[in-house]
N, C-alpha and C. Protein backbone atom coordinates (compact mmCIF):
# COMPACT_ATOMS: atom_id res chain seq x y z
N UNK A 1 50.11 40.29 -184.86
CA UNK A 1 50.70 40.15 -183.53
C UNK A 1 50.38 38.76 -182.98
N UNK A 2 51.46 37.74 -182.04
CA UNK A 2 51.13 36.90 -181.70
C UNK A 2 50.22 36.75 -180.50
N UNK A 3 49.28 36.28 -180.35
CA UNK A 3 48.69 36.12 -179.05
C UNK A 3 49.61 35.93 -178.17
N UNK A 4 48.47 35.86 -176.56
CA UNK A 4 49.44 36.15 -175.67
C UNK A 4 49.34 34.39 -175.09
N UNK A 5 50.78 34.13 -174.10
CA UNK A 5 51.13 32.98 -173.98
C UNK A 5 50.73 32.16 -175.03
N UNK A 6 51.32 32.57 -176.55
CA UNK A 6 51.69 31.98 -177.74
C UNK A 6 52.83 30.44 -177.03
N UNK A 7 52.55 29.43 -177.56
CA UNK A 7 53.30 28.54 -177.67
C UNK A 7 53.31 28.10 -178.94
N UNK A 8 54.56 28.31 -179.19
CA UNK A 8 55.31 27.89 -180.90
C UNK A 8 54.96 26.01 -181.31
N UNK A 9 54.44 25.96 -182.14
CA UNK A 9 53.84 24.99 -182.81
C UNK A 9 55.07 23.45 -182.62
N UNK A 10 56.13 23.60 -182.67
CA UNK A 10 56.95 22.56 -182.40
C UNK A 10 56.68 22.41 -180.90
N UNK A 11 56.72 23.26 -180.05
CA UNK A 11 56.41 22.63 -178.78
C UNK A 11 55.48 22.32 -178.30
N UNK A 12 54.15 22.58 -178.89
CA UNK A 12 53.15 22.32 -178.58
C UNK A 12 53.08 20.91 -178.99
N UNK A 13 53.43 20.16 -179.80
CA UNK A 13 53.42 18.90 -180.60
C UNK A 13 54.22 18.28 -179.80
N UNK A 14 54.81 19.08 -179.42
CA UNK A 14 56.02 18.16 -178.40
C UNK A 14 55.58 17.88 -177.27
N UNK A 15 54.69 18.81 -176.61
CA UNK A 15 53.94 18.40 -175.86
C UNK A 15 52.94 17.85 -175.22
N UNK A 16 52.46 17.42 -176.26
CA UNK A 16 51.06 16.28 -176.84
C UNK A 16 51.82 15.33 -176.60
N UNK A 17 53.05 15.00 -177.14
CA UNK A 17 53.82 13.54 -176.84
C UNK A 17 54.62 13.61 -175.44
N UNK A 18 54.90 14.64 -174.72
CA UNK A 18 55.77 14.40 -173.59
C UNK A 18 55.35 15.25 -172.50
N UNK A 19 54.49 15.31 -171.69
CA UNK A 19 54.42 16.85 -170.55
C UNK A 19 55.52 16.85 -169.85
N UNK A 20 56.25 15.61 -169.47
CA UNK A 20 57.00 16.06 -168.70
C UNK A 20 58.61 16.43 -169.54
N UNK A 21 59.00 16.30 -170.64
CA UNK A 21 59.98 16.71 -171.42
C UNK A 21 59.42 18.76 -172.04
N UNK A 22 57.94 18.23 -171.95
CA UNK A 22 57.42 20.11 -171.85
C UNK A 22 57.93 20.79 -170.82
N UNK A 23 57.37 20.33 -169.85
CA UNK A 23 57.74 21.03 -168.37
C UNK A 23 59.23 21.13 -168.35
N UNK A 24 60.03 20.23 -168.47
CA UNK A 24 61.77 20.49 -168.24
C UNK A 24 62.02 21.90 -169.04
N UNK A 25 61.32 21.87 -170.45
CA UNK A 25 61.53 23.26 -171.24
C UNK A 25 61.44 24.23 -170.75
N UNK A 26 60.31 24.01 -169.88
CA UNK A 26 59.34 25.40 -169.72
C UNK A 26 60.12 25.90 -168.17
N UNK A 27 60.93 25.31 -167.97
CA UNK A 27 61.63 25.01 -166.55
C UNK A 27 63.16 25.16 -167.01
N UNK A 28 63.44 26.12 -168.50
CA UNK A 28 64.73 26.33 -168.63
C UNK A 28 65.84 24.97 -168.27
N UNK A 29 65.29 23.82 -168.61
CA UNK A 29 66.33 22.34 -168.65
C UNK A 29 65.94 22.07 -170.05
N UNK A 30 66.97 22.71 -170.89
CA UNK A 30 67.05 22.72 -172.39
C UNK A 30 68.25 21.83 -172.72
N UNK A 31 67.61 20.15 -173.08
CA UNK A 31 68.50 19.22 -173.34
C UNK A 31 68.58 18.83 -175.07
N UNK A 32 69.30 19.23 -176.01
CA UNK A 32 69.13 18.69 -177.00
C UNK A 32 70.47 18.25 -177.71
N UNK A 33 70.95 17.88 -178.63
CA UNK A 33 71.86 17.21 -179.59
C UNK A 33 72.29 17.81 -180.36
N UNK A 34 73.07 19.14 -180.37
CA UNK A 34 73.10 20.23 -181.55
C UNK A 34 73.63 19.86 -182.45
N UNK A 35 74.70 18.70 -182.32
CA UNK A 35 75.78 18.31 -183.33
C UNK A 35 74.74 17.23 -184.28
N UNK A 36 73.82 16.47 -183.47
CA UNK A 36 72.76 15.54 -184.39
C UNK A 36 71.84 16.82 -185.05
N UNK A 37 71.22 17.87 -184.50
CA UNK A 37 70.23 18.56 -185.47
C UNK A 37 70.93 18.63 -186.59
N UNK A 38 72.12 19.24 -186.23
CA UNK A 38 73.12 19.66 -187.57
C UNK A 38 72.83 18.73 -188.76
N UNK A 39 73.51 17.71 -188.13
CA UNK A 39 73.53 16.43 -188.74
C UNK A 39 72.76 16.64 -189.71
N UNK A 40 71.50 16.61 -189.03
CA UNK A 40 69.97 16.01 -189.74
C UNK A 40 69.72 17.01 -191.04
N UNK A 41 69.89 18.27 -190.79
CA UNK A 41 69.52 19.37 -191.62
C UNK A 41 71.08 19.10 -192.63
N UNK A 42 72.14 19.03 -192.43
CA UNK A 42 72.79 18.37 -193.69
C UNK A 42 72.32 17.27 -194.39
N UNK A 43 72.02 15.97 -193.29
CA UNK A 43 71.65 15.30 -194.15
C UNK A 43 70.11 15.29 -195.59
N UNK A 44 69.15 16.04 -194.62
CA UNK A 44 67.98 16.50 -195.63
C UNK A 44 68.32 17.20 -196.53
N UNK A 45 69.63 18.01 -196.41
CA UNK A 45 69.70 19.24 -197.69
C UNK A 45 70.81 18.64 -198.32
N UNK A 46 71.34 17.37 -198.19
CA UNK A 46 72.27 16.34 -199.31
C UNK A 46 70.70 15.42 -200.21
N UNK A 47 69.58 14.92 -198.98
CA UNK A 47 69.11 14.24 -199.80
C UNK A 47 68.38 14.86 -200.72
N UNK A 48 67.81 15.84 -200.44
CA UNK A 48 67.25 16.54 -201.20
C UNK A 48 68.58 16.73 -203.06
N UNK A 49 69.18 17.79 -202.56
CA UNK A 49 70.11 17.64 -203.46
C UNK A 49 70.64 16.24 -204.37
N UNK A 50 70.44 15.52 -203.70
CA UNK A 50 71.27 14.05 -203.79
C UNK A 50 69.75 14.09 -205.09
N UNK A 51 68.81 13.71 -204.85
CA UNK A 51 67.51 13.81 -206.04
C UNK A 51 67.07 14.82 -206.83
N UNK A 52 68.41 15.41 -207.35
CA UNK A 52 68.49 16.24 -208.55
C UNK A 52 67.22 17.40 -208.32
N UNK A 53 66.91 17.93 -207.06
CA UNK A 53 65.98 19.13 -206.96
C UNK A 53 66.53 20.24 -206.58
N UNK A 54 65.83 21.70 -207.41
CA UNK A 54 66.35 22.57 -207.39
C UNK A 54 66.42 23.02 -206.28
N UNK A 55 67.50 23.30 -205.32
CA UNK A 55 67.04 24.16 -203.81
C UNK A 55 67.63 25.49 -203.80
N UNK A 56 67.77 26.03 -204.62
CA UNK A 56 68.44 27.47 -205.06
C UNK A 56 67.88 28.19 -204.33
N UNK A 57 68.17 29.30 -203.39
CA UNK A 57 66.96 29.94 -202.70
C UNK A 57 66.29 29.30 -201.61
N UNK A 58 66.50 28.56 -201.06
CA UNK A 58 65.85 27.02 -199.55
C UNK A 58 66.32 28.06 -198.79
N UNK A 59 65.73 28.12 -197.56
CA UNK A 59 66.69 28.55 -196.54
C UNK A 59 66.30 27.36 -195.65
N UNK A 60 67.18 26.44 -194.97
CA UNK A 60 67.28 25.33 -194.08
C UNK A 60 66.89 25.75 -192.71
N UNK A 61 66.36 25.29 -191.89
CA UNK A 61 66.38 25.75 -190.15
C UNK A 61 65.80 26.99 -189.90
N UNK A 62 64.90 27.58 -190.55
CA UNK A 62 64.43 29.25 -190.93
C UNK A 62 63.93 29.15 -189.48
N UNK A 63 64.23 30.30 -188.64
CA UNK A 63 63.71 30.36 -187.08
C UNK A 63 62.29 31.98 -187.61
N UNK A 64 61.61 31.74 -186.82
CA UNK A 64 60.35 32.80 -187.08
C UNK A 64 60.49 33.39 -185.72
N UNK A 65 60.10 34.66 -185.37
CA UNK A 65 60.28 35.23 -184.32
C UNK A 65 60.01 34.64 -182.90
N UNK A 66 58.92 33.31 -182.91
CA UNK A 66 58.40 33.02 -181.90
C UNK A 66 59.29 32.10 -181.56
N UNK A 67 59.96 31.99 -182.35
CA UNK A 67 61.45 30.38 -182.04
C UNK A 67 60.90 29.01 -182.72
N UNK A 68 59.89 29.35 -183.61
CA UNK A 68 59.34 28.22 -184.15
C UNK A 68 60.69 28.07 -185.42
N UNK A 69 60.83 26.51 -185.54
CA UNK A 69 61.89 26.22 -186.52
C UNK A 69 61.26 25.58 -187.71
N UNK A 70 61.12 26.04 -188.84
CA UNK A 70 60.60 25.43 -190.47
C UNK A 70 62.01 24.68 -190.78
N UNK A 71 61.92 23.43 -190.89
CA UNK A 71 62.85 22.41 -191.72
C UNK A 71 63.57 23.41 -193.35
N UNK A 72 62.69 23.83 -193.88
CA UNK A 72 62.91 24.44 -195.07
C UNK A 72 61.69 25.55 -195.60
N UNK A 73 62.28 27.12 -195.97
CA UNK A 73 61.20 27.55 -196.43
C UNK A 73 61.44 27.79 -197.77
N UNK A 74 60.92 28.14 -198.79
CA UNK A 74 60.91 28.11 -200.19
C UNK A 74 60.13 29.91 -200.34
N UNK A 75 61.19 30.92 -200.06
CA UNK A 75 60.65 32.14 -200.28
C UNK A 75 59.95 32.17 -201.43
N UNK A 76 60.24 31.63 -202.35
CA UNK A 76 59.86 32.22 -203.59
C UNK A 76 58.32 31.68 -203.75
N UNK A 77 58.08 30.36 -203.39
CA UNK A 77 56.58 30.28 -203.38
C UNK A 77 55.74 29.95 -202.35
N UNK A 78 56.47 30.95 -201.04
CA UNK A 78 55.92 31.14 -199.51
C UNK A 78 55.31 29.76 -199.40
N UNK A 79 56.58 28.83 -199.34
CA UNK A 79 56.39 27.34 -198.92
C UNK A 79 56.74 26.80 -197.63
N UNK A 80 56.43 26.45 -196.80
CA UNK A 80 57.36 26.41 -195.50
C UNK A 80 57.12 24.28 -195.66
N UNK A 81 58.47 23.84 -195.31
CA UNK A 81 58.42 21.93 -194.98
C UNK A 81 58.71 21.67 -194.09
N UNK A 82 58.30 20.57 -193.84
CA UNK A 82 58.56 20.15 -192.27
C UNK A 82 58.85 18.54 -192.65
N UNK A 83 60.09 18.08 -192.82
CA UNK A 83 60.58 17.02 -193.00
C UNK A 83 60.28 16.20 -192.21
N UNK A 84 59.74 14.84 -192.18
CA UNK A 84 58.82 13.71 -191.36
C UNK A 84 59.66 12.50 -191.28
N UNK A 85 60.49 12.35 -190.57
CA UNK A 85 61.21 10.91 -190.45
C UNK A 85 60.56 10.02 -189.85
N UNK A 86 59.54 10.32 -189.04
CA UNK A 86 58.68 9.26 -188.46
C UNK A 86 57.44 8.40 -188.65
N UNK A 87 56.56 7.89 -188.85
CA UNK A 87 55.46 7.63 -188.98
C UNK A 87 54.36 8.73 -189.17
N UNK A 88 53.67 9.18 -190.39
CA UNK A 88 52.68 10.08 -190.05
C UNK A 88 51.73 10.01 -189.08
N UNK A 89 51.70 11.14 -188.23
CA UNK A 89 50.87 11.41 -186.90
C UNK A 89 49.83 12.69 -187.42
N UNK A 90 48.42 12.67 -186.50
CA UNK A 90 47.79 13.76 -186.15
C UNK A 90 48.17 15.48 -185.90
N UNK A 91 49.52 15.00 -185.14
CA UNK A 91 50.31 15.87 -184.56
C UNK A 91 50.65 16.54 -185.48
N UNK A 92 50.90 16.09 -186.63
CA UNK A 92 51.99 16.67 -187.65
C UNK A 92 50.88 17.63 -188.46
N UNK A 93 49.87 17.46 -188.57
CA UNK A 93 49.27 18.08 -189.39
C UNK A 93 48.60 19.51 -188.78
N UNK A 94 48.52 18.94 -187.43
CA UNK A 94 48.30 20.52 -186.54
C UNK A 94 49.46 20.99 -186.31
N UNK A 95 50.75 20.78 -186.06
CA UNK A 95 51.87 21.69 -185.96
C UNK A 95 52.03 22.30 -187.82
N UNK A 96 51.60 21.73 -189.06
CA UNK A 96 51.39 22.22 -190.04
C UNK A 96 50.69 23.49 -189.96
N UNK A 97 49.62 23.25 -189.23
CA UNK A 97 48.00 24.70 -189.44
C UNK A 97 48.85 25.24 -188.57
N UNK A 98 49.49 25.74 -187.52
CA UNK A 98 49.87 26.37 -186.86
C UNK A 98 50.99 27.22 -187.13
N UNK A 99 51.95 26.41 -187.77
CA UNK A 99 53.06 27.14 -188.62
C UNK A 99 51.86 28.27 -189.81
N UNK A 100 51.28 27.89 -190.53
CA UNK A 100 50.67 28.58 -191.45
C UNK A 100 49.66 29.74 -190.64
N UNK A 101 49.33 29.46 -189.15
CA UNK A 101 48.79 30.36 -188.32
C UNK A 101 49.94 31.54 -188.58
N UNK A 102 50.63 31.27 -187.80
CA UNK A 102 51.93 32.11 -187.45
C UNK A 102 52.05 32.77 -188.49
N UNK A 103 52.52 32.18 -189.62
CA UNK A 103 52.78 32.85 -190.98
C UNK A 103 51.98 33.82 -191.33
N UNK A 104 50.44 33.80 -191.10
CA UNK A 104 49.75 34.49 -191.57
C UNK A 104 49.55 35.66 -190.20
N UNK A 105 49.83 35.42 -189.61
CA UNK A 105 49.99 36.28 -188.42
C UNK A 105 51.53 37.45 -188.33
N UNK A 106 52.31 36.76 -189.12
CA UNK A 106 53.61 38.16 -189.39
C UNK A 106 53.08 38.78 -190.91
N UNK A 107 52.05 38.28 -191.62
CA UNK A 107 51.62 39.05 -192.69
C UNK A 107 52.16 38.11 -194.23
N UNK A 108 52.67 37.10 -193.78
CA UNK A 108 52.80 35.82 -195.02
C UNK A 108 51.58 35.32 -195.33
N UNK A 109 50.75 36.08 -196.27
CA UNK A 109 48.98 35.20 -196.41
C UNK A 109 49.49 34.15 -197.90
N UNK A 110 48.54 33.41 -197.65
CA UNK A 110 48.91 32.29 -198.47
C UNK A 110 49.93 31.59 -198.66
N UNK A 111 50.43 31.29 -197.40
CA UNK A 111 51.49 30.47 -197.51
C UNK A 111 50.92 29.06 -197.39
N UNK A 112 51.71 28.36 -198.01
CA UNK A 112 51.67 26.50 -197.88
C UNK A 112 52.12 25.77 -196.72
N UNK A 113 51.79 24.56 -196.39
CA UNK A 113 52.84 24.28 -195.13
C UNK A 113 52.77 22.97 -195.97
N UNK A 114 53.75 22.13 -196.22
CA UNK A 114 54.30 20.87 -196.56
C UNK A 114 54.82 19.86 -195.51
N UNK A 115 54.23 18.59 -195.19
CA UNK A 115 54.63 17.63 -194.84
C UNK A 115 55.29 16.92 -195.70
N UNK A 116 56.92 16.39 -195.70
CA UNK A 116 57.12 15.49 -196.29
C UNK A 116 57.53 14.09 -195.79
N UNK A 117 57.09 13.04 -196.11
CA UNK A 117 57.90 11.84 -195.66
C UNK A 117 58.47 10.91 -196.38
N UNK A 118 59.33 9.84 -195.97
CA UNK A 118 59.54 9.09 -196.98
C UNK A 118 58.70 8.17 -197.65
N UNK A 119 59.12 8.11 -198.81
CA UNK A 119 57.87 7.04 -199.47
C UNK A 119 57.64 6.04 -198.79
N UNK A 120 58.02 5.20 -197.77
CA UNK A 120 57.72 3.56 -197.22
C UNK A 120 56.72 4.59 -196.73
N UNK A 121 56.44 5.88 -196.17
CA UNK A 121 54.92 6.31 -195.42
C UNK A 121 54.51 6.19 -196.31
N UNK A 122 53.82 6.14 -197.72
CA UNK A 122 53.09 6.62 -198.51
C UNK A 122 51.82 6.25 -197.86
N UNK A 123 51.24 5.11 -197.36
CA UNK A 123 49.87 4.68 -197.43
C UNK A 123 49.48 5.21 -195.66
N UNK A 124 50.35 5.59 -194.74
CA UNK A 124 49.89 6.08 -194.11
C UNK A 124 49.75 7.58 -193.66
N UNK A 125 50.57 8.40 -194.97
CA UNK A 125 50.60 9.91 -195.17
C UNK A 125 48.78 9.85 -196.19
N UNK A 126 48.91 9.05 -197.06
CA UNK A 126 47.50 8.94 -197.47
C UNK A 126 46.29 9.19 -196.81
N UNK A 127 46.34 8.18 -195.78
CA UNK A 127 45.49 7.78 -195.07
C UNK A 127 44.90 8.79 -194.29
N UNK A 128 46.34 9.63 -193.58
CA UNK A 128 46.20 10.38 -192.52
C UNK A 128 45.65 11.87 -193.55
N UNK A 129 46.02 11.88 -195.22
CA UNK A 129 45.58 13.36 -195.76
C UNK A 129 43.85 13.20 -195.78
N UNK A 130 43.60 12.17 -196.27
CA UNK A 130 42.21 12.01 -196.40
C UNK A 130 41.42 11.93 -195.22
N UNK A 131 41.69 11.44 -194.22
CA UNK A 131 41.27 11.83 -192.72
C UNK A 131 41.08 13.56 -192.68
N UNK A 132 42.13 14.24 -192.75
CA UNK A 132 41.94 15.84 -192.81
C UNK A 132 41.42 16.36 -194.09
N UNK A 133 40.95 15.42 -195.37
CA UNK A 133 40.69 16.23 -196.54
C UNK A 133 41.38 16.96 -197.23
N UNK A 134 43.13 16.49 -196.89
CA UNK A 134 43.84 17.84 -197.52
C UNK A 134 44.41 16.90 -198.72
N UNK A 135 45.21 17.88 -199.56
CA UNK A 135 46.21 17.08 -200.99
C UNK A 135 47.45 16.70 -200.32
N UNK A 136 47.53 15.51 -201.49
CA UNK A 136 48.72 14.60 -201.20
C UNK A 136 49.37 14.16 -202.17
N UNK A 137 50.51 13.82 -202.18
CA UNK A 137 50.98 13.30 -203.80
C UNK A 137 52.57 13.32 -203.55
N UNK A 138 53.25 12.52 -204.67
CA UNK A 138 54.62 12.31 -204.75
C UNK A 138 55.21 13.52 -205.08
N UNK A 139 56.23 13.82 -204.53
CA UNK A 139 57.10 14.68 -204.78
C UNK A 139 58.26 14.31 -205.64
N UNK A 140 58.97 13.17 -205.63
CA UNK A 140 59.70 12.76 -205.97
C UNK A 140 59.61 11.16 -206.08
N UNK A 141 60.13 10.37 -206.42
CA UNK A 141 60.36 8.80 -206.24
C UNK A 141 59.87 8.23 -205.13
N UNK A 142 60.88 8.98 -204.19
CA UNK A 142 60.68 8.64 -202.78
C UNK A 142 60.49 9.70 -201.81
N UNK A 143 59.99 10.56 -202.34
CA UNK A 143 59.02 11.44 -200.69
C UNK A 143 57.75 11.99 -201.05
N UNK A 144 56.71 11.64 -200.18
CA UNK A 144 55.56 11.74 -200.50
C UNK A 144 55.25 12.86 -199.13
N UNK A 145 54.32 14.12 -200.13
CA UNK A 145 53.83 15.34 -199.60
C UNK A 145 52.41 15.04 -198.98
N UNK A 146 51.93 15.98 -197.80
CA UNK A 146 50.98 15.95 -197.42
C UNK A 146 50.62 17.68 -197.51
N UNK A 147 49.93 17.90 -198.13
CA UNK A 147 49.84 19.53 -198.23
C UNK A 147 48.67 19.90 -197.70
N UNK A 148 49.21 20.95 -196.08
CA UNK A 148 48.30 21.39 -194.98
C UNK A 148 47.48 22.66 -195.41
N UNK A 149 46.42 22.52 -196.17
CA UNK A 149 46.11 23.83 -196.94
C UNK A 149 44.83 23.89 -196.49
N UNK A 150 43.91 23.17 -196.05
CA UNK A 150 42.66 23.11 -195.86
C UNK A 150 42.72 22.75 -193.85
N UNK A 151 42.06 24.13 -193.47
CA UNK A 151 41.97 24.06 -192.12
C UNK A 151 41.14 24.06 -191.66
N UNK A 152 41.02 22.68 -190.21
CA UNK A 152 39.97 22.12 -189.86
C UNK A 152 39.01 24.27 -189.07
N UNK A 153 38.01 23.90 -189.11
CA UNK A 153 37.31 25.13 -188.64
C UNK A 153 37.38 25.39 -186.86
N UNK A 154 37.63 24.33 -186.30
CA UNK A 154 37.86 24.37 -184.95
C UNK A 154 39.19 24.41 -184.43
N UNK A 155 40.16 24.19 -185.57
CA UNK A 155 41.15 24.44 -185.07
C UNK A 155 42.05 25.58 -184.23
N UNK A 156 41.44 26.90 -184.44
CA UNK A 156 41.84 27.58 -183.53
C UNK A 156 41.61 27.64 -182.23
N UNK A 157 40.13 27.24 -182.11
CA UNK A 157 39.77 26.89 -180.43
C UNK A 157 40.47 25.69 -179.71
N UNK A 158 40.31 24.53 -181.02
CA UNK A 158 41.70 23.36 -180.15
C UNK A 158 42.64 23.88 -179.53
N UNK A 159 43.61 24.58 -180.54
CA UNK A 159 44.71 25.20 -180.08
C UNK A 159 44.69 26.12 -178.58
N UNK A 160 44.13 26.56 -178.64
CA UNK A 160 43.77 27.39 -177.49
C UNK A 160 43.82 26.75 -176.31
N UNK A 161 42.44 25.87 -176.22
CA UNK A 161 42.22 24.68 -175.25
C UNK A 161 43.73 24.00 -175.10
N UNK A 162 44.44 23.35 -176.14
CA UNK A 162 45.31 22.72 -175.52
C UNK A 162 46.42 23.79 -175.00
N UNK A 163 46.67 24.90 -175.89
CA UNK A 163 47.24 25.63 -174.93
C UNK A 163 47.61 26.09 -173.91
N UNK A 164 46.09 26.03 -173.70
CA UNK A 164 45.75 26.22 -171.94
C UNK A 164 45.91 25.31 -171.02
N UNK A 165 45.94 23.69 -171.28
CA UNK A 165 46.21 22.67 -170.71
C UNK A 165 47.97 22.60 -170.55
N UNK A 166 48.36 22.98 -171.22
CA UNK A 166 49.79 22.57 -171.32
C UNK A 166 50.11 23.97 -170.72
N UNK A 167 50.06 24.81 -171.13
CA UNK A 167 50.19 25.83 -169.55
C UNK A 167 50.22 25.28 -168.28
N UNK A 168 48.71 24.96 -168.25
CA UNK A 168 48.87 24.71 -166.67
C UNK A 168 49.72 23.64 -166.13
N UNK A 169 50.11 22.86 -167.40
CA UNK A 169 50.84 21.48 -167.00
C UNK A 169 52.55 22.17 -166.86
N UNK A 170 52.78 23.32 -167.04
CA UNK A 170 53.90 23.33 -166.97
C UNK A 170 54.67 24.89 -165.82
N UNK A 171 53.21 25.44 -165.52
CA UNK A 171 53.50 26.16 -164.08
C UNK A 171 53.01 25.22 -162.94
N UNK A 172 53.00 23.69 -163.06
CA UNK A 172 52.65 22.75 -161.64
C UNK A 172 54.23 22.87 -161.04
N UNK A 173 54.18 22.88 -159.75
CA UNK A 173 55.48 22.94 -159.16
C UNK A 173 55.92 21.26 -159.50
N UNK A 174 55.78 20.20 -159.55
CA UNK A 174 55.84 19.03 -159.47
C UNK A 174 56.38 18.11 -161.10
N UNK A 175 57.34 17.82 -161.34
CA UNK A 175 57.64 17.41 -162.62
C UNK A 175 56.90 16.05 -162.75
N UNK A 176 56.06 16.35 -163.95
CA UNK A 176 55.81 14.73 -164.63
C UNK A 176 56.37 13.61 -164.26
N UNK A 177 55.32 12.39 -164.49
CA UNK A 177 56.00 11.13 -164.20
C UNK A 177 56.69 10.92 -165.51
N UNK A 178 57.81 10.15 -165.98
CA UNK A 178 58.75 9.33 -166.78
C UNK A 178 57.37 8.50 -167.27
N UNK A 179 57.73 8.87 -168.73
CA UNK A 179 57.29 7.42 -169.74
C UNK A 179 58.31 6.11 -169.06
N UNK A 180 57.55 4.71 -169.67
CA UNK A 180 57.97 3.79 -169.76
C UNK A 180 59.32 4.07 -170.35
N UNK A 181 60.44 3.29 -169.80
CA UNK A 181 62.14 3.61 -171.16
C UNK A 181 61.90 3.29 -172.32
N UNK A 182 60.94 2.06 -172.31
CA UNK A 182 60.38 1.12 -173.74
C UNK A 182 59.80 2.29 -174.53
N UNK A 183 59.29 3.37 -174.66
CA UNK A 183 57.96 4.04 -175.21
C UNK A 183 58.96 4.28 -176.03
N UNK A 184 58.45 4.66 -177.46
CA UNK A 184 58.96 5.30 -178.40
C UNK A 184 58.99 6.32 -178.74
N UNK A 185 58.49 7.45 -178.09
CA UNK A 185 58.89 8.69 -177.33
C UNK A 185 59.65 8.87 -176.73
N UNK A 186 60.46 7.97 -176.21
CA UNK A 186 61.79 7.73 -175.42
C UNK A 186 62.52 7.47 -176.11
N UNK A 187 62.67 6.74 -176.90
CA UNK A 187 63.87 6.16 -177.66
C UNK A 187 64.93 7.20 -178.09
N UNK A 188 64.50 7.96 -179.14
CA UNK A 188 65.12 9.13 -179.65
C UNK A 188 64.85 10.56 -178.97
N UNK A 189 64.33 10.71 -177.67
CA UNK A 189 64.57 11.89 -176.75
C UNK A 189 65.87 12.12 -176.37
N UNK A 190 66.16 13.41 -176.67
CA UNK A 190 67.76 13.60 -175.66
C UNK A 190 67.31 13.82 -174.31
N UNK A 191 66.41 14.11 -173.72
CA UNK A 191 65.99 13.65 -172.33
C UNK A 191 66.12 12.65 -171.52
N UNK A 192 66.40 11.60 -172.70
CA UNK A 192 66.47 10.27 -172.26
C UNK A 192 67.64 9.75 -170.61
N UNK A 193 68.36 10.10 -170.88
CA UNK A 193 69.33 9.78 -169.98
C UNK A 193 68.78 10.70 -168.83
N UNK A 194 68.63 11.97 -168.92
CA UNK A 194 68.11 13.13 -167.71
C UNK A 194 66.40 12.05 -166.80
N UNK A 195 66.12 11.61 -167.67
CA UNK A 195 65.21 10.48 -166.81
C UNK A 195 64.84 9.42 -166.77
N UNK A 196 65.86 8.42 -167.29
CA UNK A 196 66.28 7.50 -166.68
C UNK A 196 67.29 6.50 -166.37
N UNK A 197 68.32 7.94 -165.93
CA UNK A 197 69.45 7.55 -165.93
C UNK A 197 69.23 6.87 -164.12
């Protein structure tokens, strides 16, 4: 069973980078790009394909009861990915343990959680596995795995704690101040225009 005031692992990450794009959520102002997600999840399941890998069996966009979204799960060897277009972050590796929370919380034990990025990350998906102690390695030519298998021991109390912070940040009657437009948290927000237009 999920705990109570569960927040699903994508938004929690999301909300480490934005309180006030949290709060609009949490405030039913649900701004996103459906025709770009699309996009994106074709384009990952061409590139993928496009590098001669088997995806027979993938299911793309897999939603889990809590509304958490897996990039790709791999039933067959209870794999869940989370495709990384950005720079490897901190973030990414706790929205990893958290997906694998969840998982093991509807009764999926031993599941994997996979970071992948493109190879130009390689030295800072490295960097960032050996910081957490977890495995890492090429997948292909060009996408290099970070595999979330080894969980920090405090991580459930983090979670919690920030939980609880981002709660309270998002029953304040008062919406967040606006990032800088410059921030790069801004750039690619569909929020973008909703604050600072």
């Amino acid at each position: 069973m999920l705990r109570p005031h569960y927040i699903p692992p994508s938004l929690f990450v999301e909300g480490l980078f934005c309180s006030r794009r949290l709060w609009l959520k949490a405030h039913h102002v649900e701004i996103f790009d459906e025709v770009q997600t699309l996009a994106m999840a074709r384009t990952l399941k061409q590139h993928i394909t496009g590098i001669r890998m088997d995806d027979t069996g993938w299911i793309y966009e897999a939603r889990l009861p809590s509304g958490t979204r897996l990039d790709a799960w791999v039933p067959e060897e209870k794999l869940a990915i989370e495709f990384k277009s950005g720079s490897p972050h901190p973030t990414h590796v706790y929205q990893a343990w958290a997906i694998r929370q969840e998982l093991e919380q509807l009764g999926v034990q031993d599941a994997e959680v996979h970071l992948w990025y493109a190879g130009a990350f390689e030295k800072e998906a490295e960097t960032l596995a050996q910081a957490y102690k977890l495995d890492h390695d090429w997948i292909t030519d060009d996408l290099y795995a970070v595999c979330a298998d080894t969980e920090d021991p405090d991580f459930g109390l983090r979670m919690e704690r920030g939980a609880a912070i981002l709660l309270a940040e998002t029953t304040q009657e008062a919406i967040p101040e606006t990032k800088a437009s410059a921030s790069p948290t801004c750039a690619s927000c569909a929020y973008f225009p909703f604050c600072h237009s």
